[in-house]
Protein backbone atom coordinates (compact mmCIF):
# COMPACT_ATOMS: atom_id res chain seq x y z
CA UNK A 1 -4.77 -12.70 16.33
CA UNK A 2 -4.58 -11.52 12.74
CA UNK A 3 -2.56 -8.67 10.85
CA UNK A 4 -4.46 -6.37 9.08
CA UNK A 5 -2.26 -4.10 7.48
CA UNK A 6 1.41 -4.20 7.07
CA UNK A 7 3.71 -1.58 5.61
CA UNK A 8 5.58 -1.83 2.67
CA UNK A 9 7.69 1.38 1.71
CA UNK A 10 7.98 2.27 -1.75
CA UNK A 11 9.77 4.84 -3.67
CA UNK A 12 7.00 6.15 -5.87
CA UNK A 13 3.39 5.28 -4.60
CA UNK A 14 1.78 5.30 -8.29
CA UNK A 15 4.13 3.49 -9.39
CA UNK A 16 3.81 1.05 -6.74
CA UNK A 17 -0.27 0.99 -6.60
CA UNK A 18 -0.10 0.26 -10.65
CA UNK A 19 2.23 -2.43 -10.02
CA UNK A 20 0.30 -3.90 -7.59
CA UNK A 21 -2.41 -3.68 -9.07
CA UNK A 22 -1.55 -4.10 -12.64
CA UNK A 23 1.29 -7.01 -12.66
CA UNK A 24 0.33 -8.19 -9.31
CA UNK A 25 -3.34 -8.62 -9.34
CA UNK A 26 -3.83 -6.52 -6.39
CA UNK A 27 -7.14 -4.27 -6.13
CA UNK A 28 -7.10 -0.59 -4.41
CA UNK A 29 -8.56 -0.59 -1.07
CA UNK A 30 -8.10 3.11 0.58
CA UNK A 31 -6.70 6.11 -0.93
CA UNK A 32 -7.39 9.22 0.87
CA UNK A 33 -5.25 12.09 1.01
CA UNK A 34 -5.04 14.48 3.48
CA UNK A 35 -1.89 17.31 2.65
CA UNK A 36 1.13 15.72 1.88
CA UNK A 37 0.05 12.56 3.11
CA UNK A 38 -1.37 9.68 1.53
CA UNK A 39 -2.97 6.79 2.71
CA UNK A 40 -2.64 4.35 0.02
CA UNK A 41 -3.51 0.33 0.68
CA UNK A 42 -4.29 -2.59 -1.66
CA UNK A 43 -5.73 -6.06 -0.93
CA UNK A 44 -6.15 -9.40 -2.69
CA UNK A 45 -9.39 -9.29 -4.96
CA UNK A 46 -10.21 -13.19 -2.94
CA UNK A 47 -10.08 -11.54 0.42
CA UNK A 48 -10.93 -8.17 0.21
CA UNK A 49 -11.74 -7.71 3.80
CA UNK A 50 -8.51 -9.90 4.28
CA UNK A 51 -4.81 -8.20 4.91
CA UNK A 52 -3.71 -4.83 3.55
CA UNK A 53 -0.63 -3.74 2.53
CA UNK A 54 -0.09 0.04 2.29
CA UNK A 55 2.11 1.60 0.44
CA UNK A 56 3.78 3.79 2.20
CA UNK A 57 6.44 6.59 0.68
CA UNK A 58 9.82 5.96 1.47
CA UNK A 59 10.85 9.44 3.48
CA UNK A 60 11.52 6.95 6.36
CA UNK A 61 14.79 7.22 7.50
CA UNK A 62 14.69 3.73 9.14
CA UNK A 63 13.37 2.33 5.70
CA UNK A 64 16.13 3.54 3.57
CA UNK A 65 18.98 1.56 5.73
């Protein structure tokens, strides 16, 4: 069994994805927007069929606790 995406909320998701990317190394898997909603997910530039994270906005009630 493997993960192959995991959430990580974030407060701003540009922010995040240039961090990520940027600082972190990361390289931009998905982005597709559909209405309000974005689908945003990076991956290490070794593995990039490997595990994604997506950054996911923080509207989650559960996330801000």
């Amino acid at each position: 069994m493997r993960i192959k995406v995991t959430s990580i909320y974030v407060d701003d998701q540009e922010k995040a994805l240039r961090f990520y990317t940027d600082v972190l190394g990361f390289v931009k898997k998905d982005d597709v927007t559909q209405g309000p909603y974005r689908w945003l997910t990076v991956v290490s530039p070794e593995e990039p069929d490997g595990a994604e994270l997506q950054l996911a906005p923080n509207d989650n009630p559960a996330a801000k606790a």
